[in-house]
N, C-alpha and C. Protein backbone atom coordinates (compact mmCIF):
# COMPACT_ATOMS: atom_id res chain seq x y z
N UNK A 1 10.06 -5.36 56.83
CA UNK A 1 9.90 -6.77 56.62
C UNK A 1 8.47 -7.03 56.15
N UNK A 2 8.62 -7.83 55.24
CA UNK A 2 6.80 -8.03 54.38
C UNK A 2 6.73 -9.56 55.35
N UNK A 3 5.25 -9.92 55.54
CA UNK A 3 5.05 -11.50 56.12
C UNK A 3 3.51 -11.54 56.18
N UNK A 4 3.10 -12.86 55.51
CA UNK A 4 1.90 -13.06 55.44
C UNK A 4 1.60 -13.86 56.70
N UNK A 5 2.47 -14.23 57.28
CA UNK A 5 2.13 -14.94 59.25
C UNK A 5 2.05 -13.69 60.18
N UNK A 6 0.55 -13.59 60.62
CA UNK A 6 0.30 -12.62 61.29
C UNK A 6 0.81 -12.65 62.68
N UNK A 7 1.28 -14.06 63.14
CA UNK A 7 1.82 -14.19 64.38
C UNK A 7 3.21 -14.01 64.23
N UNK A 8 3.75 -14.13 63.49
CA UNK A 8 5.27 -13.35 63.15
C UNK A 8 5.07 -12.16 63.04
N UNK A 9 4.23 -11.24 62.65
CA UNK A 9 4.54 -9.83 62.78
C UNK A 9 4.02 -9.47 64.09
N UNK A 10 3.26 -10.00 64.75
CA UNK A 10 2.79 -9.22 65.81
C UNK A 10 4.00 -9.28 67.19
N UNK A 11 4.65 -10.68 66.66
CA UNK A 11 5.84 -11.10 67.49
C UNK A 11 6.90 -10.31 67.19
N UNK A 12 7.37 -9.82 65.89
CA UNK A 12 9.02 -9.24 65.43
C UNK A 12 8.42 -7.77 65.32
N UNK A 13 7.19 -7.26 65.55
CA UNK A 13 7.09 -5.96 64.68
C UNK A 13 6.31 -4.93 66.23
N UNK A 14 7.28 -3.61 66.04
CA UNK A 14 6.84 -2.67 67.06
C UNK A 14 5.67 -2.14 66.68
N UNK A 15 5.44 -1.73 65.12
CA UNK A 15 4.82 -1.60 64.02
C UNK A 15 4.32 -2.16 63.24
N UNK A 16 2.78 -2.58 63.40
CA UNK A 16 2.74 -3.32 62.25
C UNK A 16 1.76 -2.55 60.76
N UNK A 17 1.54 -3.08 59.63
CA UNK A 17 0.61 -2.03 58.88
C UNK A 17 0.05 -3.31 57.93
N UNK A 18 -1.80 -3.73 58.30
CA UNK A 18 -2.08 -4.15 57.34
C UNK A 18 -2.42 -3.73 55.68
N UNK A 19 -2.40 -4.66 55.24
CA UNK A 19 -2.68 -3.81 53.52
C UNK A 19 -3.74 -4.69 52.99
N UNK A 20 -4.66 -4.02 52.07
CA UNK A 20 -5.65 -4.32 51.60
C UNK A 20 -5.90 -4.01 50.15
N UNK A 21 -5.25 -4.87 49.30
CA UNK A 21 -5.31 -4.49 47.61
C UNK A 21 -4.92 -3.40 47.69
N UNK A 22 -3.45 -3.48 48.13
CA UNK A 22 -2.16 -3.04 47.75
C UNK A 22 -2.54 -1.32 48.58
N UNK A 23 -3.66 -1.01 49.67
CA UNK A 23 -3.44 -0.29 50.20
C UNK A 23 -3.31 -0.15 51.31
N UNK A 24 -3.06 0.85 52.22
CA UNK A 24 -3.18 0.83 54.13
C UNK A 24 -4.34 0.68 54.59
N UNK A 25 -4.73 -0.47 55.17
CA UNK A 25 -5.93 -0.74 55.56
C UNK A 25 -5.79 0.14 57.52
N UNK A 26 -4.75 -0.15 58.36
CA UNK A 26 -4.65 0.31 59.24
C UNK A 26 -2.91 -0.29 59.68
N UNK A 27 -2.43 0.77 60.48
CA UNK A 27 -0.69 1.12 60.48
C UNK A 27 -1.07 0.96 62.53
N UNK A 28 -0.61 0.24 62.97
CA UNK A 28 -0.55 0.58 64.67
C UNK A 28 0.64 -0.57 65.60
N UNK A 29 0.39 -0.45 66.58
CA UNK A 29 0.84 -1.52 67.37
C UNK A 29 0.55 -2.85 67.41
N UNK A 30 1.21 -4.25 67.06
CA UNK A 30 0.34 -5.20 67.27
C UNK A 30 -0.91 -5.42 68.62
N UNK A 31 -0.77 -4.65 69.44
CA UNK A 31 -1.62 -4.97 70.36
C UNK A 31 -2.82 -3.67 69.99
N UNK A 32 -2.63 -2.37 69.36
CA UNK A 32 -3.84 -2.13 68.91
C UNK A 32 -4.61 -2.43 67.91
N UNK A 33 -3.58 -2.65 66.90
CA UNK A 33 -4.44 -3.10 66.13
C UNK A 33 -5.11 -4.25 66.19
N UNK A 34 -4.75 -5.72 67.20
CA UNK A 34 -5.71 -7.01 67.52
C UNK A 34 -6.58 -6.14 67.95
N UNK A 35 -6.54 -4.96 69.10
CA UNK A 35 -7.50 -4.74 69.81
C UNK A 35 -8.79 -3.96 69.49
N UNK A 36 -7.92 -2.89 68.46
CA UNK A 36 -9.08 -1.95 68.19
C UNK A 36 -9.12 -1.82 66.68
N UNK A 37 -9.40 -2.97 66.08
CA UNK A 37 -9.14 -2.72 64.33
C UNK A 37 -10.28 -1.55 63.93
N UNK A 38 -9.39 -1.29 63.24
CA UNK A 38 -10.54 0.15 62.15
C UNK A 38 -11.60 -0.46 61.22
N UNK A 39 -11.68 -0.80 61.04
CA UNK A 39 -13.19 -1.67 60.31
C UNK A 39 -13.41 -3.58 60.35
N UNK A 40 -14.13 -3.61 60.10
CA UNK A 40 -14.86 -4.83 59.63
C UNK A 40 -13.90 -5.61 59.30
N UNK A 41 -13.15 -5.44 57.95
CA UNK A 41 -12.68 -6.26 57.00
C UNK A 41 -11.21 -6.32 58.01
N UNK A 42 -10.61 -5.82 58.81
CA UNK A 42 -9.56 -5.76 58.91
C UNK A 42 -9.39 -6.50 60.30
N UNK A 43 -10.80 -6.33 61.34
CA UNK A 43 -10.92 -7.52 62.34
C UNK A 43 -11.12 -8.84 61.82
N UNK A 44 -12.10 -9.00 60.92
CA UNK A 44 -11.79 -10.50 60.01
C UNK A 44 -10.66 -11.17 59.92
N UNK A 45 -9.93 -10.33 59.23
CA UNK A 45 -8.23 -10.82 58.97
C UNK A 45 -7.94 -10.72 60.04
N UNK A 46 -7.98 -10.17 60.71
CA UNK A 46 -7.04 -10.38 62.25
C UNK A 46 -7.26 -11.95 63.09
N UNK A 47 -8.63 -12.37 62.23
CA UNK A 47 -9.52 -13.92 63.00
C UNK A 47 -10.48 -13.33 63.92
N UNK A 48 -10.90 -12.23 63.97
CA UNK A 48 -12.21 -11.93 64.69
C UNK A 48 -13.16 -12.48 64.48
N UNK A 49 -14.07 -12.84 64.99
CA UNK A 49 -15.65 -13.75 64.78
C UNK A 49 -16.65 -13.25 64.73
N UNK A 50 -16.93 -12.21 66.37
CA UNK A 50 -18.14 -11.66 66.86
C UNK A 50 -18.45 -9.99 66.59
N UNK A 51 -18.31 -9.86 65.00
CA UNK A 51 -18.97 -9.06 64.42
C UNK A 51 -20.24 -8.41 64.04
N UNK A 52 -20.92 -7.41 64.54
CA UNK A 52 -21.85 -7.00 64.78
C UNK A 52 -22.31 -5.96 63.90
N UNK A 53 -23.66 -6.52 63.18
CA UNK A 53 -24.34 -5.19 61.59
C UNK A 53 -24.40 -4.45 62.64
N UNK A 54 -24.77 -2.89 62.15
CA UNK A 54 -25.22 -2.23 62.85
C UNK A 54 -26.50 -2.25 63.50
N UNK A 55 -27.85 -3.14 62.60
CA UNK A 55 -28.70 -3.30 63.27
C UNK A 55 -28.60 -3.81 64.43
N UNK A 56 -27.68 -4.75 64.28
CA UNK A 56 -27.63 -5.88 65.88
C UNK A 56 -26.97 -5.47 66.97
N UNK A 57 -26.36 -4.30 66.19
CA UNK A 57 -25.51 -3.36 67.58
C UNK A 57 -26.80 -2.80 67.96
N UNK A 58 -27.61 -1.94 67.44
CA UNK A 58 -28.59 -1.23 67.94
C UNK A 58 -29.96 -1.98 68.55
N UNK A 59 -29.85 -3.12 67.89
CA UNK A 59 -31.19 -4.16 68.65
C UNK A 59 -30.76 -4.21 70.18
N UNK A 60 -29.17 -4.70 70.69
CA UNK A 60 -28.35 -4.50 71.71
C UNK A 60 -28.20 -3.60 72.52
N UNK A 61 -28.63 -2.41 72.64
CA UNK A 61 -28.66 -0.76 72.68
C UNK A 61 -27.13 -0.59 72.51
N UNK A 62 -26.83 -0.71 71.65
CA UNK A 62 -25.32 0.17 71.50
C UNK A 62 -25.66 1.04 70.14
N UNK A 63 -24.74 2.05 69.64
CA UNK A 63 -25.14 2.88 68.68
C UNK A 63 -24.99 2.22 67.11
N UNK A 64 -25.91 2.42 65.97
CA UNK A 64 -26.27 1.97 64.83
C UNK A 64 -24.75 2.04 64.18
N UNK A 65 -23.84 1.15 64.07
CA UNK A 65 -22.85 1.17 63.73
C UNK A 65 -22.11 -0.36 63.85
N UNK A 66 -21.01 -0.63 63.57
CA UNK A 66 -20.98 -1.76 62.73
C UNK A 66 -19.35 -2.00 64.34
N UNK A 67 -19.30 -3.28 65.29
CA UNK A 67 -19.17 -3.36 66.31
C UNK A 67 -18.38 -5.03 66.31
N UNK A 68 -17.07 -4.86 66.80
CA UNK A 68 -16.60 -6.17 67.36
C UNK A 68 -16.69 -6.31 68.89
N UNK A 69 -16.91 -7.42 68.90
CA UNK A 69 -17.42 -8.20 70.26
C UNK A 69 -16.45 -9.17 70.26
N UNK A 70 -15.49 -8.13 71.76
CA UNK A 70 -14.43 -9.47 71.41
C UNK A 70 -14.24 -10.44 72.65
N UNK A 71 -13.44 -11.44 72.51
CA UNK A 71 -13.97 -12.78 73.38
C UNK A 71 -13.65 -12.38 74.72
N UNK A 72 -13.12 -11.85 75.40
CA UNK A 72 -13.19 -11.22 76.86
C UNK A 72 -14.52 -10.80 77.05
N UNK A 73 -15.29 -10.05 75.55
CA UNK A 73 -17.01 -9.43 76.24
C UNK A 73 -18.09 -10.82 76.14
N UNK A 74 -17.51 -11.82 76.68
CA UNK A 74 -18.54 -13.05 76.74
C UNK A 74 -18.21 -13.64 77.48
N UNK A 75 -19.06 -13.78 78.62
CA UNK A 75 -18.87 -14.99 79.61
C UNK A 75 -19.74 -15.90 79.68
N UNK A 76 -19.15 -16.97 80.07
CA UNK A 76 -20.31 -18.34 80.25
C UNK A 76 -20.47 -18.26 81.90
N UNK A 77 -21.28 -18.89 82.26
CA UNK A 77 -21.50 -19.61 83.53
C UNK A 77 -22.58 -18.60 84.12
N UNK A 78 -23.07 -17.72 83.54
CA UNK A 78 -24.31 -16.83 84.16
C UNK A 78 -24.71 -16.34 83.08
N UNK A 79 -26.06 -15.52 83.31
CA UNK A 79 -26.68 -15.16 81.67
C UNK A 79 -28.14 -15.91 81.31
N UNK A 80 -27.93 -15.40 80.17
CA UNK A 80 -29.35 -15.81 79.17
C UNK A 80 -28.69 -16.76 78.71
N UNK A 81 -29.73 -18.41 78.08
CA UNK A 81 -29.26 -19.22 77.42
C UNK A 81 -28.80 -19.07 75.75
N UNK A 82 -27.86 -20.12 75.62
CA UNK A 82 -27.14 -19.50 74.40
C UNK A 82 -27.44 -21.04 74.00
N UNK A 83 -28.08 -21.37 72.79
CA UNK A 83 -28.23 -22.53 72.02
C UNK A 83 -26.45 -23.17 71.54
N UNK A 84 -26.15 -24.42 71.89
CA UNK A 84 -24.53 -24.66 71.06
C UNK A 84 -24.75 -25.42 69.29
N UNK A 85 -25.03 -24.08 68.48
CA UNK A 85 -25.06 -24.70 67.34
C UNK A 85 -24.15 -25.60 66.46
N UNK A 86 -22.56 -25.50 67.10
CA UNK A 86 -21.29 -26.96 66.79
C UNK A 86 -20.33 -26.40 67.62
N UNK A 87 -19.93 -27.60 67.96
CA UNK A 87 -18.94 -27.34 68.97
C UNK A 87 -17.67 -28.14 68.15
N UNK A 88 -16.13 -27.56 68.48
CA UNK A 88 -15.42 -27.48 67.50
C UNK A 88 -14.29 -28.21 69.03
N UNK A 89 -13.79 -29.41 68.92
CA UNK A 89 -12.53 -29.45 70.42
C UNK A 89 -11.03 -29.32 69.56
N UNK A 90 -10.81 -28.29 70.07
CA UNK A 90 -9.37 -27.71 69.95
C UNK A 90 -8.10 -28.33 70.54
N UNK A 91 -8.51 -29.11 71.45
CA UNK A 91 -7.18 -29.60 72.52
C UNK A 91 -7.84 -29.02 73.75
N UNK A 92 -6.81 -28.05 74.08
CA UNK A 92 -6.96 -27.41 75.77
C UNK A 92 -8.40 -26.40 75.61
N UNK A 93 -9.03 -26.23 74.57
CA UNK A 93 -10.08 -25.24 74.43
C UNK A 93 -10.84 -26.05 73.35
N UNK A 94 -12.25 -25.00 73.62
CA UNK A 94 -13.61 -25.96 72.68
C UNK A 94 -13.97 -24.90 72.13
N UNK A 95 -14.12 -24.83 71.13
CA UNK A 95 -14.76 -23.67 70.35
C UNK A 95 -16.36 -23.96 70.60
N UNK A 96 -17.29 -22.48 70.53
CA UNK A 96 -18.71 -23.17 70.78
C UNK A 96 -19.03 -21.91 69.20
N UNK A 97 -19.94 -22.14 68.47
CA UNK A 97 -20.72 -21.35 67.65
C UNK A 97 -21.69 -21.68 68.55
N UNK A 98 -23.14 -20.59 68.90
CA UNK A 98 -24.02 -20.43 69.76
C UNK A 98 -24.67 -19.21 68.64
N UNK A 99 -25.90 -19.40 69.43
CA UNK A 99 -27.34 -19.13 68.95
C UNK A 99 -27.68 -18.14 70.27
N UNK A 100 -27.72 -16.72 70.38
CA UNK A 100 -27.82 -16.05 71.77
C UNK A 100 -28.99 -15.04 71.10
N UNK A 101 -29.98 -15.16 71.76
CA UNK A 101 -31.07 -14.42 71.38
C UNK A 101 -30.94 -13.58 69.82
N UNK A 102 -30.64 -14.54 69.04
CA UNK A 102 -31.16 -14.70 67.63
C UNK A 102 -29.52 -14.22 66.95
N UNK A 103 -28.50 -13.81 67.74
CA UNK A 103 -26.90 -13.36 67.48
C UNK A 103 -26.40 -14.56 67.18
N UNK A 104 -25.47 -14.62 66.13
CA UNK A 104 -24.96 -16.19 66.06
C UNK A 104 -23.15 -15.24 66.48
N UNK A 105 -22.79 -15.86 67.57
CA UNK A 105 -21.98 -15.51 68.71
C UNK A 105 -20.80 -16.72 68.58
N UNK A 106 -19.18 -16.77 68.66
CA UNK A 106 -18.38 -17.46 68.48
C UNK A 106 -17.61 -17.41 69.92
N UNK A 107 -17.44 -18.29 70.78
CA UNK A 107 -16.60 -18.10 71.94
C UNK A 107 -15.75 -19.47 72.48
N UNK A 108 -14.21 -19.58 72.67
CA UNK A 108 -13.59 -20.62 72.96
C UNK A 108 -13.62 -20.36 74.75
N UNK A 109 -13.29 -21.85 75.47
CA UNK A 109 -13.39 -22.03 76.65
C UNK A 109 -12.65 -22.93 76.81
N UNK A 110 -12.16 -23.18 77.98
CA UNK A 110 -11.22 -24.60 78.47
C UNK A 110 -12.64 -25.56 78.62
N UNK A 111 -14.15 -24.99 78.82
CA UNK A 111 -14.46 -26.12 79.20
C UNK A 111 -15.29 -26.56 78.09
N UNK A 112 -15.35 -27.82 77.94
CA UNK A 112 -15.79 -28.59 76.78
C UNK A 112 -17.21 -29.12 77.36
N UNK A 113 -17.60 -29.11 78.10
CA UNK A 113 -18.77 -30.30 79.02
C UNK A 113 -19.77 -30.09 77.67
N UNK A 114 -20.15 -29.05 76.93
CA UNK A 114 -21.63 -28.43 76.35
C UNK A 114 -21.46 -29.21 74.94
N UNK A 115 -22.55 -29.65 74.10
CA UNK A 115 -22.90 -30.55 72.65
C UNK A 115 -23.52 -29.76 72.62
N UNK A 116 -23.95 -29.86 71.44
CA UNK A 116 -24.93 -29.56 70.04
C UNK A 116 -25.99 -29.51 70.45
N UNK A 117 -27.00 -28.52 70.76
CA UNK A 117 -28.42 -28.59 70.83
C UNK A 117 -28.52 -28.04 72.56
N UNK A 118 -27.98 -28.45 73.13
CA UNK A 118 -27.61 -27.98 74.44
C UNK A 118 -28.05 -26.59 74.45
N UNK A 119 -27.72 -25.89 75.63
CA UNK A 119 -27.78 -24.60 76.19
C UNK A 119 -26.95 -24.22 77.39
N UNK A 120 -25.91 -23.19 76.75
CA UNK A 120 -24.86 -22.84 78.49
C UNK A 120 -25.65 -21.53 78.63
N UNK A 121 -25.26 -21.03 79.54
CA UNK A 121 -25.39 -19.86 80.25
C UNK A 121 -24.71 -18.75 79.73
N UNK A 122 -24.93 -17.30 79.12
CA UNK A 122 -23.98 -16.75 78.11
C UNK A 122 -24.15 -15.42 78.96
N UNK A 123 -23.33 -14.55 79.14
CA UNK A 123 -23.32 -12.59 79.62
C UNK A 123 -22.30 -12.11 78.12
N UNK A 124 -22.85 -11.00 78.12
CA UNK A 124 -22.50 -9.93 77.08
C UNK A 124 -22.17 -8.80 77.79
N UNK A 125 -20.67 -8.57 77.82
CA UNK A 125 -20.37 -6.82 78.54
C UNK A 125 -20.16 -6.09 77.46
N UNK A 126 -21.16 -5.65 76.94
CA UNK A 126 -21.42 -4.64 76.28
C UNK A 126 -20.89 -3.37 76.17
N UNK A 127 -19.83 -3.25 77.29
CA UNK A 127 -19.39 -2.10 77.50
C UNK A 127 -17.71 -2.48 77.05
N UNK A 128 -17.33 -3.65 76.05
CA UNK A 128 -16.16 -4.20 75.79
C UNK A 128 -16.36 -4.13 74.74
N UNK A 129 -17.40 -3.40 73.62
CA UNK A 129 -17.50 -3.43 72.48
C UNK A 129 -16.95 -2.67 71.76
N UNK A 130 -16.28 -3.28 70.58
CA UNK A 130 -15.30 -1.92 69.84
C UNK A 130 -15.79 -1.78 68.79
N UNK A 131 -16.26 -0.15 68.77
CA UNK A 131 -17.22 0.41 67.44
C UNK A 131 -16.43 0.00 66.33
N UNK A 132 -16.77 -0.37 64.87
CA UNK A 132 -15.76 0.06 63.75
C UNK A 132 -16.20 0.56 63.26
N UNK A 133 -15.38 1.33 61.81
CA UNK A 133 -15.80 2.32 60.77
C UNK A 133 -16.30 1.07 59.33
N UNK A 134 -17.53 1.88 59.05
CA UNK A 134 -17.66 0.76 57.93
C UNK A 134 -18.80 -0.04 58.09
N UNK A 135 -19.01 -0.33 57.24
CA UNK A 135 -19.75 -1.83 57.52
C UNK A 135 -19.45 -3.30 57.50
């Protein structure tokens, strides 16, 4: 079955295989491939946000390589302050774009309380980071 609704394949498909100008970008499970995409371009399409150059992996101490940061490795309510550069209200969730020691960082929450210019409280588990191939 071909489908450009990624939530229909991840729903009907045991298998799924993205393609990328007409080639196999990566072939897996819908739940590995949300989880552990093989490069850059292919967490993008999936709607990933918190993509990491390799410099910024390594400013981070993780290894010089090119790194999704995905929204389970961010917590609010303890941490270093995270600037709210727009806050986006979704309904039941608030999207925040944030400013975290110079990382521009994407994370949704049920809680909305935080504006523009503000500062929440941000943690990074660093140890939730999924290397990719690529840049």
């Amino acid at each position: 079955m071909v489908t450009h609704d990624q939530q229909e394949a991840f729903l009907l498909a045991d298998q799924v295989a993205v393609m990328r100008e007409g080639r196999l970008a990566q072939v897996g499970s819908p739940e590995a491939l949300y989880h552990r995409p093989a490069d850059a371009w292919v967490a993008r399409f999936l709607g990933h946000r918190n993509l990491l150059t390799p410099e910024q992996a390594e400013r981070l101490g993780l290894p010089p390589r090119a790194h999704l940061l995905p929204s389970a490795a961010l917590g609010v309510g303890e941490g270093v302050g995270a600037r709210v550069l727009e806050r986006l209200f979704l309904g039941e969730r608030t999207g925040y774009w944030l400013d975290w020691q110079g990382l521009r960082l994407y994370h949704e929450t049920p809680d909305g309380r935080w504006r523009e210019g503000e500062t929440l409280p941000l943690s990074l588990d660093l140890g939730q980071a999924v290397p990719l191939e690529g840049a």
